[in-house]
PDB file of N, CA and C in Angstrom:
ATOM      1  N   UNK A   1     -13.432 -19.556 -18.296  1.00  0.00           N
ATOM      2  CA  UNK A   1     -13.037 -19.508 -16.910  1.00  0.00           C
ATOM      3  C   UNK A   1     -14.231 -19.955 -16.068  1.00  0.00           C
ATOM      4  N   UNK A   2     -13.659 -20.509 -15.292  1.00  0.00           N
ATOM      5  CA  UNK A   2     -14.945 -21.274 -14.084  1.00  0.00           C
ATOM      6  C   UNK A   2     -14.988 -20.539 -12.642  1.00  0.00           C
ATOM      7  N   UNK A   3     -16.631 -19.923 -12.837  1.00  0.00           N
ATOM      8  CA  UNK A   3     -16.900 -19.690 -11.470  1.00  0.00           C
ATOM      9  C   UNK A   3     -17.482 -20.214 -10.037  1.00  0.00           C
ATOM     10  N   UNK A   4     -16.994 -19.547  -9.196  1.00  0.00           N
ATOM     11  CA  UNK A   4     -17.807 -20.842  -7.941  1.00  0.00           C
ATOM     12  C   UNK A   4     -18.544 -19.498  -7.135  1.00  0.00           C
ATOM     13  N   UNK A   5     -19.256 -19.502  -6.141  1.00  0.00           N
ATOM     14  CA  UNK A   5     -19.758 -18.901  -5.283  1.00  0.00           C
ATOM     15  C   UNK A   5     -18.466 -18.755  -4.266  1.00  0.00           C
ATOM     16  N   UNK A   6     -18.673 -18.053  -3.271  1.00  0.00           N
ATOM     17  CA  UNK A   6     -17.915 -17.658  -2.564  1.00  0.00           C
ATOM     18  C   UNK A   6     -17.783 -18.831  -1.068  1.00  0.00           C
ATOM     19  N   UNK A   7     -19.491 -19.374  -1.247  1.00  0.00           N
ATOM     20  CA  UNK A   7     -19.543 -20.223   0.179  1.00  0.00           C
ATOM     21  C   UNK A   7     -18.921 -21.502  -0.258  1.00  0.00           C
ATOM     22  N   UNK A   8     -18.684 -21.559  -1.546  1.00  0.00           N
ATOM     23  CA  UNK A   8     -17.936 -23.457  -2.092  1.00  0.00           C
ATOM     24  C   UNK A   8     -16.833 -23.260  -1.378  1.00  0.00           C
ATOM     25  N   UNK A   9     -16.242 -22.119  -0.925  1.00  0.00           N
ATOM     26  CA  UNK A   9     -14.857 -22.099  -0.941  1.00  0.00           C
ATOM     27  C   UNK A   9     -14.107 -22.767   0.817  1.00  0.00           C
ATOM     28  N   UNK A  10     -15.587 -22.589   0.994  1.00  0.00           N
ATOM     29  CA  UNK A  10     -15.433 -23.432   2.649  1.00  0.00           C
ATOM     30  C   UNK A  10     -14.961 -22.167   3.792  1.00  0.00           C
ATOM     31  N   UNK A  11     -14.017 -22.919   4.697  1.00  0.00           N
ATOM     32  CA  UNK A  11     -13.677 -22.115   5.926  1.00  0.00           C
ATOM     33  C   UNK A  11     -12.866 -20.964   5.571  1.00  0.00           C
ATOM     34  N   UNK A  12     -12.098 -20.533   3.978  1.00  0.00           N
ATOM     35  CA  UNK A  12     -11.645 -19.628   3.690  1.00  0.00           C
ATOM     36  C   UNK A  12     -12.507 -18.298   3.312  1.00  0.00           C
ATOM     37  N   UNK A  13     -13.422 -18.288   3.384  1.00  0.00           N
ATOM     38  CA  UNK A  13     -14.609 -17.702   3.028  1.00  0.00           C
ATOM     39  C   UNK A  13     -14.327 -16.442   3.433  1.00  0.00           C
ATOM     40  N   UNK A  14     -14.764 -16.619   4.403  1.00  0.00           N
ATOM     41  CA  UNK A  14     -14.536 -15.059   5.547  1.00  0.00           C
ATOM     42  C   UNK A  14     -13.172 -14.797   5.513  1.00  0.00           C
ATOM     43  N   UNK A  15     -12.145 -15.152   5.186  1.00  0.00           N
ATOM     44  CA  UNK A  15     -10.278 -14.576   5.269  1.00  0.00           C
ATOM     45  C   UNK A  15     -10.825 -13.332   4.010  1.00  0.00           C
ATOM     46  N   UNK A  16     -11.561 -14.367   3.168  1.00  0.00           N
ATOM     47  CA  UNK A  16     -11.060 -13.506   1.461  1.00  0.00           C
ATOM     48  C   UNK A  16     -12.133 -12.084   1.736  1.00  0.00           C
ATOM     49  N   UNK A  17     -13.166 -12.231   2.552  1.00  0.00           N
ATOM     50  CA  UNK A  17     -14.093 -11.106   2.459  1.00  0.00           C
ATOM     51  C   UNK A  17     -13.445  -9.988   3.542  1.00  0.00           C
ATOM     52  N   UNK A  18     -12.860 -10.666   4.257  1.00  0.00           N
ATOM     53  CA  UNK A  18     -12.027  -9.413   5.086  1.00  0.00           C
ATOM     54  C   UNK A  18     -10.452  -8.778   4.385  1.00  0.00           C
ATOM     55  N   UNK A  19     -10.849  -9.222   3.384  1.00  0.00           N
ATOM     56  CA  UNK A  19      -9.538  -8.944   2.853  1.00  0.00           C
ATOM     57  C   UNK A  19      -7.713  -9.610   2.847  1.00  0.00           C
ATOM     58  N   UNK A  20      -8.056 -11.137   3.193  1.00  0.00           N
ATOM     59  CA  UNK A  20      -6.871 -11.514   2.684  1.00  0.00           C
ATOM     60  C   UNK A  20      -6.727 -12.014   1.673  1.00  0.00           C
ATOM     61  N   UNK A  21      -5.538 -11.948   1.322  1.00  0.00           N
ATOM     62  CA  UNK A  21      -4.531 -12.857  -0.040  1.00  0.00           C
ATOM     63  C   UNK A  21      -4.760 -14.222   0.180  1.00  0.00           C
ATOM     64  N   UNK A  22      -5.221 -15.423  -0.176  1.00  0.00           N
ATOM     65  CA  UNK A  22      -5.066 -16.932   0.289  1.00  0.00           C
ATOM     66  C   UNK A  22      -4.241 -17.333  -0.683  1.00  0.00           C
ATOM     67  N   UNK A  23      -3.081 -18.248  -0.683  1.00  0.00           N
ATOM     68  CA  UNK A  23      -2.499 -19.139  -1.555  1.00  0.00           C
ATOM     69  C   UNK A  23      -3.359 -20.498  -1.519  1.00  0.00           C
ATOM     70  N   UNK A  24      -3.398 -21.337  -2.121  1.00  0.00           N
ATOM     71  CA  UNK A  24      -4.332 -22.401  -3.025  1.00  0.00           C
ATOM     72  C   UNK A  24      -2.836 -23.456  -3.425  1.00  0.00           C
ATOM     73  N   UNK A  25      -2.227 -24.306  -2.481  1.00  0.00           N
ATOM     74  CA  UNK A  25      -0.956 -25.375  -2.619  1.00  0.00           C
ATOM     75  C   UNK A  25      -1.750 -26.636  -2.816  1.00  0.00           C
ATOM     76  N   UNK A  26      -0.905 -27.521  -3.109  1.00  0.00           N
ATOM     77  CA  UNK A  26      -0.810 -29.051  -3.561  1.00  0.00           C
ATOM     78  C   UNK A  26       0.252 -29.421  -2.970  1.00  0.00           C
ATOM     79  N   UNK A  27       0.763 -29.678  -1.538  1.00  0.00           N
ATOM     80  CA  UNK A  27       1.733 -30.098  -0.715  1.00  0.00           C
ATOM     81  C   UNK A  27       2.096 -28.964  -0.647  1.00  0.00           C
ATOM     82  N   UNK A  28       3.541 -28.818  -1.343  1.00  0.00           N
ATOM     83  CA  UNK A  28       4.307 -27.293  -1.647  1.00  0.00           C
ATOM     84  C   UNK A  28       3.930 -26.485  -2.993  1.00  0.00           C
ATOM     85  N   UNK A  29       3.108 -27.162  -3.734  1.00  0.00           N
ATOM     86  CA  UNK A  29       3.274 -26.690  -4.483  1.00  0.00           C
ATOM     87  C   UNK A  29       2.241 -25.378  -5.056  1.00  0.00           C
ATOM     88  N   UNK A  30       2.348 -24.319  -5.149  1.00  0.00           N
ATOM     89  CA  UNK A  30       1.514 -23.342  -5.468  1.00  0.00           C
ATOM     90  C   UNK A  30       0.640 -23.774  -6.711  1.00  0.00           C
ATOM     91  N   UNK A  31      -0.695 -23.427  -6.493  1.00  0.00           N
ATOM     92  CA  UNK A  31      -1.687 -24.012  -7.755  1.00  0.00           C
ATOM     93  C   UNK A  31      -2.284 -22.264  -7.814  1.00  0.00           C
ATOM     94  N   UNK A  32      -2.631 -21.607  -7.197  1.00  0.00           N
ATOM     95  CA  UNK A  32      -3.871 -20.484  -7.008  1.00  0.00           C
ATOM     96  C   UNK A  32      -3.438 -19.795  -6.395  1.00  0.00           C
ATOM     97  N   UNK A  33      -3.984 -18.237  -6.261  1.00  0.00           N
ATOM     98  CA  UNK A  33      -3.659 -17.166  -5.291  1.00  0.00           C
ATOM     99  C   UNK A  33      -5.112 -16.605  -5.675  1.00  0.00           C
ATOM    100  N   UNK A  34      -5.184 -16.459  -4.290  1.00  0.00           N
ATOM    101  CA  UNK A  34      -6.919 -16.328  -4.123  1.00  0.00           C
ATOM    102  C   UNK A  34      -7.172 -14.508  -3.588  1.00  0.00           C
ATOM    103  N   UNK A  35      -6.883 -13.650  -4.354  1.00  0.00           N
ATOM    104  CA  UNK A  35      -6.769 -11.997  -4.291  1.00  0.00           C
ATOM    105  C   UNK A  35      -8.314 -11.100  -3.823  1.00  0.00           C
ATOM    106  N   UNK A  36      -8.553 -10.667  -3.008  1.00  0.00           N
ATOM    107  CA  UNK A  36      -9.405  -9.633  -3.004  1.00  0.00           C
ATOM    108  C   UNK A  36      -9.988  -8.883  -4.367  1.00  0.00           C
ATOM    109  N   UNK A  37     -10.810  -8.544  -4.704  1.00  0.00           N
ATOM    110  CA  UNK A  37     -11.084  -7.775  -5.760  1.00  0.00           C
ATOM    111  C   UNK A  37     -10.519  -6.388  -5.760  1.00  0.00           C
ATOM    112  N   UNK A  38     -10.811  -5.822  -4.836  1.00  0.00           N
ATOM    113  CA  UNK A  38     -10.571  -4.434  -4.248  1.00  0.00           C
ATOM    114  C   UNK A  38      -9.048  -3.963  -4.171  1.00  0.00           C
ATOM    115  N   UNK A  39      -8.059  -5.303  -3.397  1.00  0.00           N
ATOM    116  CA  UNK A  39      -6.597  -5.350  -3.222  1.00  0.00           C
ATOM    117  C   UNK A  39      -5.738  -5.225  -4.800  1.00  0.00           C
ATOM    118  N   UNK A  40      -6.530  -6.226  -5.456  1.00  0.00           N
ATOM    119  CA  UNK A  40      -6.008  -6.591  -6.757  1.00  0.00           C
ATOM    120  C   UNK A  40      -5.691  -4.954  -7.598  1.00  0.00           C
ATOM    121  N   UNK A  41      -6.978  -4.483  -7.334  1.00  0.00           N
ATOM    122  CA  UNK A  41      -7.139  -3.529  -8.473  1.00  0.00           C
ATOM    123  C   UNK A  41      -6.413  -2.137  -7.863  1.00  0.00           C
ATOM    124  N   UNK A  42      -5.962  -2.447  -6.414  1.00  0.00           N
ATOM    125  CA  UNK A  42      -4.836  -1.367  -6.318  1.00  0.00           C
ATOM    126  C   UNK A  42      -3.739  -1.668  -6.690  1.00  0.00           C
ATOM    127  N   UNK A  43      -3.174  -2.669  -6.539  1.00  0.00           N
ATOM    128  CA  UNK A  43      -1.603  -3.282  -6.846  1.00  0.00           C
ATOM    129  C   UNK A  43      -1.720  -3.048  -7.949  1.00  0.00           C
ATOM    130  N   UNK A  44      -3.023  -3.357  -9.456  1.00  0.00           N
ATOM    131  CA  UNK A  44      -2.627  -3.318 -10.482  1.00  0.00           C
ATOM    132  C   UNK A  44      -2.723  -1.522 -10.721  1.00  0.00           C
ATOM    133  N   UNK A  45      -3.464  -0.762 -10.279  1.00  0.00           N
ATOM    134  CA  UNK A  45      -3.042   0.878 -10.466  1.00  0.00           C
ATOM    135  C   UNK A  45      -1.504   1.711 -10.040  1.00  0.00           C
ATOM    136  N   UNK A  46      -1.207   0.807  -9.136  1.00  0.00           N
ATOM    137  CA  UNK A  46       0.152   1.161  -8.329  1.00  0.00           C
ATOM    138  C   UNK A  46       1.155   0.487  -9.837  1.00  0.00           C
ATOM    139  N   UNK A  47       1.309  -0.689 -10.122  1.00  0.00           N
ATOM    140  CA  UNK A  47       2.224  -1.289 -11.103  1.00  0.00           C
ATOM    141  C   UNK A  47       1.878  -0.144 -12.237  1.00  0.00           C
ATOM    142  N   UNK A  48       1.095   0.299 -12.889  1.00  0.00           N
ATOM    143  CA  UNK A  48       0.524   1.300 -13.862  1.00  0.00           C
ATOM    144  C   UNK A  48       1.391   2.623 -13.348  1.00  0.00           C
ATOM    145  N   UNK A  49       0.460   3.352 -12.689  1.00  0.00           N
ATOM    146  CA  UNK A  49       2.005   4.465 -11.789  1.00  0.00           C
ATOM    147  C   UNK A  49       3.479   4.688 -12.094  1.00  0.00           C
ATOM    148  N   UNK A  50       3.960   3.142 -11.557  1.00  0.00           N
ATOM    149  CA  UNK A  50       5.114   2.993 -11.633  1.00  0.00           C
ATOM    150  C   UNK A  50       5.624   2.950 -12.775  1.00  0.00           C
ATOM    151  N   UNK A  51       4.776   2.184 -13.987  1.00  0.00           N
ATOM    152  CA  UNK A  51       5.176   2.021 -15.420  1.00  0.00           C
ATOM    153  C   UNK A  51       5.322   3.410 -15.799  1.00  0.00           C
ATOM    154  N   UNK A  52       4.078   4.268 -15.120  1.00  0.00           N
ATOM    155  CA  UNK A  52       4.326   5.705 -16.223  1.00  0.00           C
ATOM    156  C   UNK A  52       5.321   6.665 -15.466  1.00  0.00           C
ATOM    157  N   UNK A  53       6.424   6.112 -14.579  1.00  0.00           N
ATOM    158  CA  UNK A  53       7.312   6.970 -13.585  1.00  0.00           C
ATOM    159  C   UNK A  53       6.481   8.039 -13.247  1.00  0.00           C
ATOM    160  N   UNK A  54       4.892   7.934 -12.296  1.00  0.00           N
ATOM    161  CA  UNK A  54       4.965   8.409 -11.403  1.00  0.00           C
ATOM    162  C   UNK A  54       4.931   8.452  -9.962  1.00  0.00           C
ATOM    163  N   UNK A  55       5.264   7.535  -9.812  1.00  0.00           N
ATOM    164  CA  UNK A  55       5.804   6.478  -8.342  1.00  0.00           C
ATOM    165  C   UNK A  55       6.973   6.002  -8.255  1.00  0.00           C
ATOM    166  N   UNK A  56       7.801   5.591  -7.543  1.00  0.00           N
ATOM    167  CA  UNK A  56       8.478   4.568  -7.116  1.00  0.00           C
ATOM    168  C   UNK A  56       8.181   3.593  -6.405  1.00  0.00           C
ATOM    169  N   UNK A  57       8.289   2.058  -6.642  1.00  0.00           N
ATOM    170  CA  UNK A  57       8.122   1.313  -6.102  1.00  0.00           C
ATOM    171  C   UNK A  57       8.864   0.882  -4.702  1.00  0.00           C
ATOM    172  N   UNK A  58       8.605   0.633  -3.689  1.00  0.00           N
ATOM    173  CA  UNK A  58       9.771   0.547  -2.499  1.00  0.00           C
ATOM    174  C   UNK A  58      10.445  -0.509  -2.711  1.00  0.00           C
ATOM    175  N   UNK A  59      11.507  -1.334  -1.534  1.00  0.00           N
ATOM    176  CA  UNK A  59      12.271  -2.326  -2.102  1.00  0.00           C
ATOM    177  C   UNK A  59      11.854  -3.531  -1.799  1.00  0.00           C
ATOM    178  N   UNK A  60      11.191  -3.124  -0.258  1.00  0.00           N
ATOM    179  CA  UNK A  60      10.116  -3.956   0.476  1.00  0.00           C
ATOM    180  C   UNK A  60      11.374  -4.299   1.852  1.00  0.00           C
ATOM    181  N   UNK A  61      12.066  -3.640   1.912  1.00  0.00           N
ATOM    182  CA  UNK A  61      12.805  -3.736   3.325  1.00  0.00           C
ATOM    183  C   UNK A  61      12.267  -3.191   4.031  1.00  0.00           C
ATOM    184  N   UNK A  62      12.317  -3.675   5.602  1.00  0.00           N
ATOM    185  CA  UNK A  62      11.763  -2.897   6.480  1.00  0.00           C
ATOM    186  C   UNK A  62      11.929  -1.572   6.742  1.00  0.00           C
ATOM    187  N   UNK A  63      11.103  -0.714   7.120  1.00  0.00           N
ATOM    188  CA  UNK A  63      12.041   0.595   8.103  1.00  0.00           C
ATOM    189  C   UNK A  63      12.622   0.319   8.847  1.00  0.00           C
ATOM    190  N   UNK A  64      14.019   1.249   9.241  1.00  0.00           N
ATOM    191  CA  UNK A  64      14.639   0.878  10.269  1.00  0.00           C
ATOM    192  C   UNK A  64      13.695   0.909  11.954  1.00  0.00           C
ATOM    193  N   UNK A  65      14.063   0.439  13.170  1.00  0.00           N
ATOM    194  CA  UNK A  65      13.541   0.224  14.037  1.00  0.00           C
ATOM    195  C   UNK A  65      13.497   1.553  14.579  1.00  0.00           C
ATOM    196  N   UNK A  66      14.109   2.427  14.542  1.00  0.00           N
ATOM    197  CA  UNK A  66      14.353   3.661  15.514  1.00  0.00           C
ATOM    198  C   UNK A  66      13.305   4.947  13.939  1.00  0.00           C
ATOM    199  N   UNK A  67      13.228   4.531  13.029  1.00  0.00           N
ATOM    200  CA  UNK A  67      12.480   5.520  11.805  1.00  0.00           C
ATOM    201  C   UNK A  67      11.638   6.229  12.837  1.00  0.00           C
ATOM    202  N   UNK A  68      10.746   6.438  13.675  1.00  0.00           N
ATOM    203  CA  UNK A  68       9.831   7.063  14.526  1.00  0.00           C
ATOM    204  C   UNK A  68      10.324   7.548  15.689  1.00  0.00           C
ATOM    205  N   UNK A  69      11.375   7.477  16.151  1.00  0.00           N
ATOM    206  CA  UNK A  69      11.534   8.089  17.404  1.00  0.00           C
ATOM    207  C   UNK A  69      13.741   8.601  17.413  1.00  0.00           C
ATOM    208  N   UNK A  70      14.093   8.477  16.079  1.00  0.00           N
ATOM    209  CA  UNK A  70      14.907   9.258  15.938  1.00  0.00           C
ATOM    210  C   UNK A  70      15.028  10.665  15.430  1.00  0.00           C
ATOM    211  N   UNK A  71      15.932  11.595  15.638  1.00  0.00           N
ATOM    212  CA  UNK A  71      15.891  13.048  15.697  1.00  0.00           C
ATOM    213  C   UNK A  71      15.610  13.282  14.779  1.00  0.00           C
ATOM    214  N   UNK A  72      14.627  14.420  13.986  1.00  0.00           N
ATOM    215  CA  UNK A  72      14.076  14.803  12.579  1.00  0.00           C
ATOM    216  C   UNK A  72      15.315  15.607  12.242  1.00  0.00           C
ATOM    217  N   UNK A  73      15.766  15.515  10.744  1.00  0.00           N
ATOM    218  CA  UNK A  73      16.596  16.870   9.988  1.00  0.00           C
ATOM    219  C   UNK A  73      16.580  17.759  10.695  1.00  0.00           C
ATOM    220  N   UNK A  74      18.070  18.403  10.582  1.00  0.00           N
ATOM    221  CA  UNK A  74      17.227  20.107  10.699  1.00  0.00           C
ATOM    222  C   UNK A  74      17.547  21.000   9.718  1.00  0.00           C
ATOM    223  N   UNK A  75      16.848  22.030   9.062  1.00  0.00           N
ATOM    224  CA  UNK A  75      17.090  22.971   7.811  1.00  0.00           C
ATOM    225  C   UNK A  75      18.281  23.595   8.151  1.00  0.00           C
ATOM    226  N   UNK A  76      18.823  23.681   7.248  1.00  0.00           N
ATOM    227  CA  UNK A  76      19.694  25.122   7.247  1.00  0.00           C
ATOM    228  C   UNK A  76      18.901  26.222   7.253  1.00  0.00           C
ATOM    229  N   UNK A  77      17.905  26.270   6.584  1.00  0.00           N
ATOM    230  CA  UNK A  77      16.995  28.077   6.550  1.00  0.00           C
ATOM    231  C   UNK A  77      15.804  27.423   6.473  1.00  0.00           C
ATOM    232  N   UNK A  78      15.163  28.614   6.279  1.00  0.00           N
ATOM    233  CA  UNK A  78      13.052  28.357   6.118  1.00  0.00           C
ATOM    234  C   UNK A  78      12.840  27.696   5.269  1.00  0.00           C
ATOM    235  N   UNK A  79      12.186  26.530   5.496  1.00  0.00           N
ATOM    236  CA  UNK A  79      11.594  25.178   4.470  1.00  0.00           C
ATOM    237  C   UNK A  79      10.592  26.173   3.567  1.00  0.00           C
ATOM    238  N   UNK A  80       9.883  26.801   4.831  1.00  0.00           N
ATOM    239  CA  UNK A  80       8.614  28.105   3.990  1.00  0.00           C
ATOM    240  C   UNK A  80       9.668  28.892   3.024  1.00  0.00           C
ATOM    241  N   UNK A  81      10.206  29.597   3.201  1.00  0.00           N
ATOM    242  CA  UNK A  81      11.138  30.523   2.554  1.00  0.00           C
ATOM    243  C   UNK A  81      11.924  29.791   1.030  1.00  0.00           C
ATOM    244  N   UNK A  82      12.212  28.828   1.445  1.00  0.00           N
ATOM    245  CA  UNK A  82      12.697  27.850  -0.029  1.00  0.00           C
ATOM    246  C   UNK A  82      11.523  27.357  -0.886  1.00  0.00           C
ATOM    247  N   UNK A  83      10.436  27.178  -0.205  1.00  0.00           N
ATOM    248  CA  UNK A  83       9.596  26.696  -0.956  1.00  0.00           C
ATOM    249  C   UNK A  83       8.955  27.474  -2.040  1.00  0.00           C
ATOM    250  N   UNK A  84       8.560  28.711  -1.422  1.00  0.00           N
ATOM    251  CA  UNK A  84       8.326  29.851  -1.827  1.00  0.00           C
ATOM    252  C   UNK A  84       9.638  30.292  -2.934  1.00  0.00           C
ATOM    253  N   UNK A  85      10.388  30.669  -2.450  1.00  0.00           N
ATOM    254  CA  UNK A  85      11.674  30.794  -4.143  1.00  0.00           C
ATOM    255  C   UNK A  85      11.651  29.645  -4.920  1.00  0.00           C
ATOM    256  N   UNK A  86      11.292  28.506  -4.865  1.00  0.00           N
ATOM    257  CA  UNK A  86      10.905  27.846  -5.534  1.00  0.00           C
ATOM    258  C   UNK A  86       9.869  27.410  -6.084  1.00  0.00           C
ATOM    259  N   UNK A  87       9.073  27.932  -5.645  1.00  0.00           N
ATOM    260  CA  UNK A  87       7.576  28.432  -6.393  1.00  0.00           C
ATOM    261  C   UNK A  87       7.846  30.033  -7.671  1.00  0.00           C
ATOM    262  N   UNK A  88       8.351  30.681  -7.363  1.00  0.00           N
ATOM    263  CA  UNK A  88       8.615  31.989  -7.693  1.00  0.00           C
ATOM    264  C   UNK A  88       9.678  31.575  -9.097  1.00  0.00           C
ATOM    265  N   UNK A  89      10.027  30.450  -8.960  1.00  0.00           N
ATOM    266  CA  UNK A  89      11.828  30.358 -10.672  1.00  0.00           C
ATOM    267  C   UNK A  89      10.597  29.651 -11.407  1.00  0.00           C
ATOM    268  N   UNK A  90       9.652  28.784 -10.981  1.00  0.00           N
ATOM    269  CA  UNK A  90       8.661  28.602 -12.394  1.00  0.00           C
ATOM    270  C   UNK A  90       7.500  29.493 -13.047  1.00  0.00           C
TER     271      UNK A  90
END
């Protein structure tokens, strides 16, 4: 595998050190994806997670528009009170 310095890479330089993703095309055509070190190695702990079901992955749809300023649930009884009997059956 061939390495370059970071300054060969020209005016993309500074995107990749602040942390973006760069794609690397040939007209349309995708050649490279130019990843953070740091970014990479979460996506690949998150895919790991998910392999060992203890995550779910989302679907990547948005939240809905109103998610923050529509009315919260409301309990039937004490969230404290259930939590607690359910601490107490294990």
């Amino acid at each position: 595998m061939k390495s370059v310095q970071l300054s060969e890479l020209g005016p993309v330089a500074d995107e990749i050190k602040n942390g973006e993703t760069v794609e690397v095309r040939d007209g349309n055509r995708l050649v490279a994806t130019l990843v953070p070190l740091h970014q990479a190695r979460l996506e690949e702990r998150v895919q790991q997670l998910a392999a060992q079901g203890l995550v779910r992955l989302g679907s990547g749809e948005p939240w809905p528009k109103d998610f923050f300023t529509r009315p919260l649930p409301k309990a039937d009884g004490s969230v404290l009170e259930q939590l607690l009997a359910d601490r107490n059956e294990t």
